[in-house]
PDB file of N, CA and C in Angstrom:
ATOM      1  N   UNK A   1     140.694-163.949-120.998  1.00  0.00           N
ATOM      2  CA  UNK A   1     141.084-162.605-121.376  1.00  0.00           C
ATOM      3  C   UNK A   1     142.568-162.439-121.070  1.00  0.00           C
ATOM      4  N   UNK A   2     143.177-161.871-122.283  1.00  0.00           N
ATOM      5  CA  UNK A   2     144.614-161.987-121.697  1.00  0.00           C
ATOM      6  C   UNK A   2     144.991-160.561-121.343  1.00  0.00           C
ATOM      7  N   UNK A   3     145.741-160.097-120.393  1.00  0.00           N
ATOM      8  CA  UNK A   3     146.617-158.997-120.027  1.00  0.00           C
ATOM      9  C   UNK A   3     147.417-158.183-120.782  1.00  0.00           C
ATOM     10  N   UNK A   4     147.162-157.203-121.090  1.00  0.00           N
ATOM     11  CA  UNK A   4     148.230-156.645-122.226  1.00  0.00           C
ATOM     12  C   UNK A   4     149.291-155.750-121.576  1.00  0.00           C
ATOM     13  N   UNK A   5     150.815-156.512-121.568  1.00  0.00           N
ATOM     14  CA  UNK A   5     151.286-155.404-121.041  1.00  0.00           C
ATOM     15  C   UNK A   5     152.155-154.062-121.377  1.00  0.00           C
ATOM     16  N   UNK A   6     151.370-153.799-122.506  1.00  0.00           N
ATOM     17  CA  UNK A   6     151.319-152.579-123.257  1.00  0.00           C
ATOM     18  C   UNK A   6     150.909-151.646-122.870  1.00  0.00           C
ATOM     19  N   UNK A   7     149.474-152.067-122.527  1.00  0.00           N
ATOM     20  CA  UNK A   7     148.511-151.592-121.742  1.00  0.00           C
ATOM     21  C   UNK A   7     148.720-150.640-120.487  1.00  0.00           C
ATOM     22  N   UNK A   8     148.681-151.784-119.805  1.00  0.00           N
ATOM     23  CA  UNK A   8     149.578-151.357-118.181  1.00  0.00           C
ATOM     24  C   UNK A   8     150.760-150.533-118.462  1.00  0.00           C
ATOM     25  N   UNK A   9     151.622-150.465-119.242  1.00  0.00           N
ATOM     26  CA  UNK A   9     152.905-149.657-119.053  1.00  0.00           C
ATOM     27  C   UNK A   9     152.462-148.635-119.142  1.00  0.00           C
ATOM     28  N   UNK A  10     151.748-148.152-120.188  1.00  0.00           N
ATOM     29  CA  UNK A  10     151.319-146.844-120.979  1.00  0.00           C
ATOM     30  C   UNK A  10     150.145-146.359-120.073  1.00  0.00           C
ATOM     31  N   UNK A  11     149.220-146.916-119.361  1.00  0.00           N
ATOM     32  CA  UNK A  11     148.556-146.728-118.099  1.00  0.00           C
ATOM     33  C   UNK A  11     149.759-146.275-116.968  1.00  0.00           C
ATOM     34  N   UNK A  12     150.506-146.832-116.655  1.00  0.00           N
ATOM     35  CA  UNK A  12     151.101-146.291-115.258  1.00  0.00           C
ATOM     36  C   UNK A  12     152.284-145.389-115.664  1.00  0.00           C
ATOM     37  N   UNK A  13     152.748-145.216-117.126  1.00  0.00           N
ATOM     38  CA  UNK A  13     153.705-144.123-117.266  1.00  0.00           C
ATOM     39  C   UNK A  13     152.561-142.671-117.223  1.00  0.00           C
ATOM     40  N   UNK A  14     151.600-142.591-117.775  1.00  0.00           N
ATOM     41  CA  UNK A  14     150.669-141.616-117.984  1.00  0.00           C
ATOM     42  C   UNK A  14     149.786-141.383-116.626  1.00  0.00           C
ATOM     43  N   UNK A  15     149.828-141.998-115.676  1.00  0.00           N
ATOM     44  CA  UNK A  15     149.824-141.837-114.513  1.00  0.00           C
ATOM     45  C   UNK A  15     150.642-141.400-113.330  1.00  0.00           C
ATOM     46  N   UNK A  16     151.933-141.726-113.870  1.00  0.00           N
ATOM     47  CA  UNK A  16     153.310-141.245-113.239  1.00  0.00           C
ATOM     48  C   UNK A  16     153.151-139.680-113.680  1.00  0.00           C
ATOM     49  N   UNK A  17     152.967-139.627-114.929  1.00  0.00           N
ATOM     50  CA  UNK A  17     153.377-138.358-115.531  1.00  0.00           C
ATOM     51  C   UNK A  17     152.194-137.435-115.023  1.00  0.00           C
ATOM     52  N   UNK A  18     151.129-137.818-114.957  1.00  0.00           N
ATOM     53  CA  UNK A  18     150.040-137.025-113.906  1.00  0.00           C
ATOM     54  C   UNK A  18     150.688-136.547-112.434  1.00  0.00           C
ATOM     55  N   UNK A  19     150.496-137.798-111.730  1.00  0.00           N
ATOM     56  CA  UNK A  19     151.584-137.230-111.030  1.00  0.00           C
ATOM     57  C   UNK A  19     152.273-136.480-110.583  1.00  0.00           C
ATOM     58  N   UNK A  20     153.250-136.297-111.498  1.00  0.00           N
ATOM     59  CA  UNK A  20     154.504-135.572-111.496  1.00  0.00           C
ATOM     60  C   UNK A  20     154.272-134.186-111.642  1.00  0.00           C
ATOM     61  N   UNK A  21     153.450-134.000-112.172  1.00  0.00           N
ATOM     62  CA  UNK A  21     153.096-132.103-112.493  1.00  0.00           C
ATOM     63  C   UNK A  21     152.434-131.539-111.250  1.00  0.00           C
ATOM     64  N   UNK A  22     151.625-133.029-110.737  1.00  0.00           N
ATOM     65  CA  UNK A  22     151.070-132.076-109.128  1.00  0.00           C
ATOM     66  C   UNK A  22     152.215-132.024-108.169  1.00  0.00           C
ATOM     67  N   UNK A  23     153.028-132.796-108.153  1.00  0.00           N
ATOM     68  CA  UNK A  23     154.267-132.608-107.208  1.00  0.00           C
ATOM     69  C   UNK A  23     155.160-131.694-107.679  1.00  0.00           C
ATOM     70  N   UNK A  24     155.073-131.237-108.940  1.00  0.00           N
ATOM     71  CA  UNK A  24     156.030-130.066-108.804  1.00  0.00           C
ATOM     72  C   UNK A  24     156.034-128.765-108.327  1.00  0.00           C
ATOM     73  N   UNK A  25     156.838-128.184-107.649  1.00  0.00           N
ATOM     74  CA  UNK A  25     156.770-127.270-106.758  1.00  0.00           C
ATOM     75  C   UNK A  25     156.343-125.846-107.778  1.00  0.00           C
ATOM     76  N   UNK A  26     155.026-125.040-106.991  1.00  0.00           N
ATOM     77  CA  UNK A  26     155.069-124.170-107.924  1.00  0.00           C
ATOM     78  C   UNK A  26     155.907-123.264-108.693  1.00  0.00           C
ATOM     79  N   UNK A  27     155.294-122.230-109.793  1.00  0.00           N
ATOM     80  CA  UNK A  27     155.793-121.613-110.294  1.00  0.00           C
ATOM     81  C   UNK A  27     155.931-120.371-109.676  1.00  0.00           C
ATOM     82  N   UNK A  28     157.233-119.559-109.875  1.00  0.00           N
ATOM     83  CA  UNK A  28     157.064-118.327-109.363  1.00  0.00           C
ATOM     84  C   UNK A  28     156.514-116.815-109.456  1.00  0.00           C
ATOM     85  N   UNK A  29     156.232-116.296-109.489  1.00  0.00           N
ATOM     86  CA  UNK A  29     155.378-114.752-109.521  1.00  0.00           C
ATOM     87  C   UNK A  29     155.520-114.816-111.159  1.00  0.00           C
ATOM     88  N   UNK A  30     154.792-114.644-111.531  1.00  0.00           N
ATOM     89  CA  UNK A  30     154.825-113.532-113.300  1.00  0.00           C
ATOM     90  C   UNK A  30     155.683-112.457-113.477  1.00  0.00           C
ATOM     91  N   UNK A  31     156.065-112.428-114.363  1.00  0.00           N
ATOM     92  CA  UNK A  31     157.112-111.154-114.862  1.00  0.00           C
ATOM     93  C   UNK A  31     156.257-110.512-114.690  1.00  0.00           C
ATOM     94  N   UNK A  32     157.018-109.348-113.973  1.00  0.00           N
ATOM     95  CA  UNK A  32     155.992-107.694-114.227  1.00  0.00           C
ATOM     96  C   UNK A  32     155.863-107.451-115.366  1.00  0.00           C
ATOM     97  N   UNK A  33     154.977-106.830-115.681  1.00  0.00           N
ATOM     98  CA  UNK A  33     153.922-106.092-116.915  1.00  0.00           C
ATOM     99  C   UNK A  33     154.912-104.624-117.102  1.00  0.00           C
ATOM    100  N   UNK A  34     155.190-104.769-118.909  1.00  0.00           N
ATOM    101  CA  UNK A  34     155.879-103.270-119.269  1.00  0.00           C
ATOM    102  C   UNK A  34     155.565-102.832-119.317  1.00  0.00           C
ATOM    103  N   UNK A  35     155.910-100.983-119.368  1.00  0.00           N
ATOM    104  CA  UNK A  35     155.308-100.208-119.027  1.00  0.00           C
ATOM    105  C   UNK A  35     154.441 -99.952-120.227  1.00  0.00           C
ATOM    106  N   UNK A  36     153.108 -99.086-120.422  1.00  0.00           N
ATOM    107  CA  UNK A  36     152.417 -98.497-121.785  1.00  0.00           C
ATOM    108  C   UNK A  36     152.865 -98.416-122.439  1.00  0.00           C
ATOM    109  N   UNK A  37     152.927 -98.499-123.442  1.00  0.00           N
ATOM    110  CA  UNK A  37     153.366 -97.602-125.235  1.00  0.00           C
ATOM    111  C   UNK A  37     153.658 -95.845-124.526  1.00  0.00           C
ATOM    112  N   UNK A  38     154.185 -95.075-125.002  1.00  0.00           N
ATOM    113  CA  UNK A  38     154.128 -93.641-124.974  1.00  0.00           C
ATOM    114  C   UNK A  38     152.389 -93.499-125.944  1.00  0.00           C
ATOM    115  N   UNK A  39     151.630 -93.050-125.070  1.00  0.00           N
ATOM    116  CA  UNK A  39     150.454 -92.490-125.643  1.00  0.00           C
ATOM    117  C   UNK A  39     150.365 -90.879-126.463  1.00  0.00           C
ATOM    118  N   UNK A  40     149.513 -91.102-127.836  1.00  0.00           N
ATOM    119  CA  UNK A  40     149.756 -89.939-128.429  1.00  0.00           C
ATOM    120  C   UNK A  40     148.115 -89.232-128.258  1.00  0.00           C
ATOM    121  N   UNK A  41     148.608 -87.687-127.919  1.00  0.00           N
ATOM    122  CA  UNK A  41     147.444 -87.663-127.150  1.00  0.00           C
ATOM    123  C   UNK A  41     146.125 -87.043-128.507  1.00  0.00           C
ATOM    124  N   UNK A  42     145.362 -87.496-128.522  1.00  0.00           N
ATOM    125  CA  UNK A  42     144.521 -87.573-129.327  1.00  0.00           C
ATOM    126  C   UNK A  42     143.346 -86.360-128.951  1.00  0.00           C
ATOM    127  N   UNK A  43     142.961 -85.580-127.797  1.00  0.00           N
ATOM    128  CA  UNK A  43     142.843 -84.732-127.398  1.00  0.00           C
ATOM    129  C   UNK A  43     142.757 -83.533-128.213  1.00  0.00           C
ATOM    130  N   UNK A  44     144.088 -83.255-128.420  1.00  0.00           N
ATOM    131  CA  UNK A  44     144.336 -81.585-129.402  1.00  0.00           C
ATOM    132  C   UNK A  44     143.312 -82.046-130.707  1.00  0.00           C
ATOM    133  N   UNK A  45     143.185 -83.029-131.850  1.00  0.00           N
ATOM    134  CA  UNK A  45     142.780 -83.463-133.008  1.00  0.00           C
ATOM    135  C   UNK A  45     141.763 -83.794-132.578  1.00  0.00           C
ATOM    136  N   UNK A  46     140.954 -84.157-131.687  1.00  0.00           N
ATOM    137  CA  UNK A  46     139.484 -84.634-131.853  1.00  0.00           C
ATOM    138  C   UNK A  46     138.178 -84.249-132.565  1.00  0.00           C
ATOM    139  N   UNK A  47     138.382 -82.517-132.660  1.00  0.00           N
ATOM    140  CA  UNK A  47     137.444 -81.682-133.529  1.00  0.00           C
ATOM    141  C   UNK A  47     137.813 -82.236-134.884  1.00  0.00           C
ATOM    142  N   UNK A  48     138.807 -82.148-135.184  1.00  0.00           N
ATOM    143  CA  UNK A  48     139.454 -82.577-136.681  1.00  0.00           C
ATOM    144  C   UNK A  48     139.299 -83.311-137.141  1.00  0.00           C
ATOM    145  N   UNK A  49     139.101 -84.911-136.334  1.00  0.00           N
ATOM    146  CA  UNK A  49     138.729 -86.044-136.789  1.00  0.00           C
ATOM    147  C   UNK A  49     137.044 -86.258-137.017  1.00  0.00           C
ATOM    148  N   UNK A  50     136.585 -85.249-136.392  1.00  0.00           N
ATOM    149  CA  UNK A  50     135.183 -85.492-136.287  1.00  0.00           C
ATOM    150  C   UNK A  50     134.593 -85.302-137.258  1.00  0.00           C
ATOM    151  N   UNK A  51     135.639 -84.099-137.743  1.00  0.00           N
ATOM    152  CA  UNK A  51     134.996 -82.940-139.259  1.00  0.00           C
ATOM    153  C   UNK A  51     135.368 -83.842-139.770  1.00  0.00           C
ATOM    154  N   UNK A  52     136.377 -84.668-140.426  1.00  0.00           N
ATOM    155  CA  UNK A  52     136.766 -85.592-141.326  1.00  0.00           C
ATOM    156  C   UNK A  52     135.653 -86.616-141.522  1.00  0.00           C
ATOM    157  N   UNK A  53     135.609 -87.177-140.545  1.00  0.00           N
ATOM    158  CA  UNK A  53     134.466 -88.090-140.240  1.00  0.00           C
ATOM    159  C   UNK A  53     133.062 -87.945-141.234  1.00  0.00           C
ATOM    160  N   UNK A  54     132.899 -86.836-140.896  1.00  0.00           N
ATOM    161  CA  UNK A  54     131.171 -86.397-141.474  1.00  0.00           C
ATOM    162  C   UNK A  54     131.746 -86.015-142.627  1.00  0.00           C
ATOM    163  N   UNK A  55     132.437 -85.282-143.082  1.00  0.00           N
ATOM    164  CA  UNK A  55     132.942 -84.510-144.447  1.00  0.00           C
ATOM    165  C   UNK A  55     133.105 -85.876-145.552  1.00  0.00           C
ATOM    166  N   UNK A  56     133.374 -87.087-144.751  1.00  0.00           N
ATOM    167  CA  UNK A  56     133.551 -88.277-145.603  1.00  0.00           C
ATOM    168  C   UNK A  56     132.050 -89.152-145.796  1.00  0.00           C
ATOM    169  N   UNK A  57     131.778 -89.183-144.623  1.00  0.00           N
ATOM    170  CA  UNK A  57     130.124 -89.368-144.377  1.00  0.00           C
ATOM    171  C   UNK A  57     129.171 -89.272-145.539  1.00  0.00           C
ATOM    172  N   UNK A  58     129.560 -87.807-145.571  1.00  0.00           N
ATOM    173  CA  UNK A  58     128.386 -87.089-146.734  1.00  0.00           C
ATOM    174  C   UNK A  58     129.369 -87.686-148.280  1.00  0.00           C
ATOM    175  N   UNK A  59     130.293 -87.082-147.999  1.00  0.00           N
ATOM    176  CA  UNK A  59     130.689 -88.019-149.359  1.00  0.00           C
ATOM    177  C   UNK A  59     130.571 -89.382-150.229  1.00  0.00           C
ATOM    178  N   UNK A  60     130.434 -90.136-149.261  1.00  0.00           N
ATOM    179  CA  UNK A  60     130.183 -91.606-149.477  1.00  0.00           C
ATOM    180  C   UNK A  60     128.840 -91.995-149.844  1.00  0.00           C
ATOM    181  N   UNK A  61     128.206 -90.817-148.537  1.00  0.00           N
ATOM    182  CA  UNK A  61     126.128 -91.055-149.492  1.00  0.00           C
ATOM    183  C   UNK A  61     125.844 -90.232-150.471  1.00  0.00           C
ATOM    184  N   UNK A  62     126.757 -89.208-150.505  1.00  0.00           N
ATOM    185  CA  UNK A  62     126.419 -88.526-151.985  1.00  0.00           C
ATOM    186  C   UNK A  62     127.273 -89.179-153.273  1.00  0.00           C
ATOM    187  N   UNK A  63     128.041 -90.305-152.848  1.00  0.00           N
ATOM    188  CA  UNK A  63     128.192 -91.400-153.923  1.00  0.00           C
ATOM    189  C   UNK A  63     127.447 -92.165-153.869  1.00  0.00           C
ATOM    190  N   UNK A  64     127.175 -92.618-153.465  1.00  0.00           N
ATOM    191  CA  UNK A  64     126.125 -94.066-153.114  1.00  0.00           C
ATOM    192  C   UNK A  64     124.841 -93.651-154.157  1.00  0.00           C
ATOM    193  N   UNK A  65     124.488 -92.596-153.844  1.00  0.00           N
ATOM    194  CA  UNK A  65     122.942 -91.878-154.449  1.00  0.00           C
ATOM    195  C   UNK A  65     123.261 -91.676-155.661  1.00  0.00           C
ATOM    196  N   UNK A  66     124.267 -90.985-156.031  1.00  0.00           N
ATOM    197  CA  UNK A  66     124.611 -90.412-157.601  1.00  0.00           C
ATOM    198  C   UNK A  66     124.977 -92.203-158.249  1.00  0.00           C
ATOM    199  N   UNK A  67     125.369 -93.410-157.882  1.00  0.00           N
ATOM    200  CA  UNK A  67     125.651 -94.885-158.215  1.00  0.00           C
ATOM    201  C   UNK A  67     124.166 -95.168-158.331  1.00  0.00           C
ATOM    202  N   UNK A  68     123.501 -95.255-157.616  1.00  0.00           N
ATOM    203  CA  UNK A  68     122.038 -95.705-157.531  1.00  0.00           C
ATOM    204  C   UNK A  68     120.552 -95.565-158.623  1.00  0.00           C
ATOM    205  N   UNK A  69     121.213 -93.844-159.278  1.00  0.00           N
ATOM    206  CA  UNK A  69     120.257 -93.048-160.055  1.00  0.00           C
ATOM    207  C   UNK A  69     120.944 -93.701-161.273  1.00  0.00           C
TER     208      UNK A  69
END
């Protein structure tokens, strides 16, 4: 059986290079986190969206039904 020393190089560079990442000294803290988006407050509109909601609701099954017949 012969020795390849292809083999071996590419074995002990990829072993070096293992290695090398555990000896490097860690990394430091994470950048702090930015602050929120400006939040829009959704609060005042919630009745509004709700009515929309259903007002479309019914619309969509009173298409659906009038498509169907």
């Amino acid at each position: 059986m012969k020795i390849a020393p292809r083999k071996i190089s590419l074995s002990l560079l990829a072993l070096l290079t293992t290695l090398s990442t555990f000896a490097a000294p860690p990394v430091g803290p994470p950048p702090p986190t930015p602050p929120p988006p400006p939040g829009l407050p959704i609060d005042s509109s919630i009745v509004l969206l709700v009515f929309v909601a259903i007002v479309y609701g019914f619309y969509t099954l009173k298409k659906f039904k009038l498509q169907s017949k």
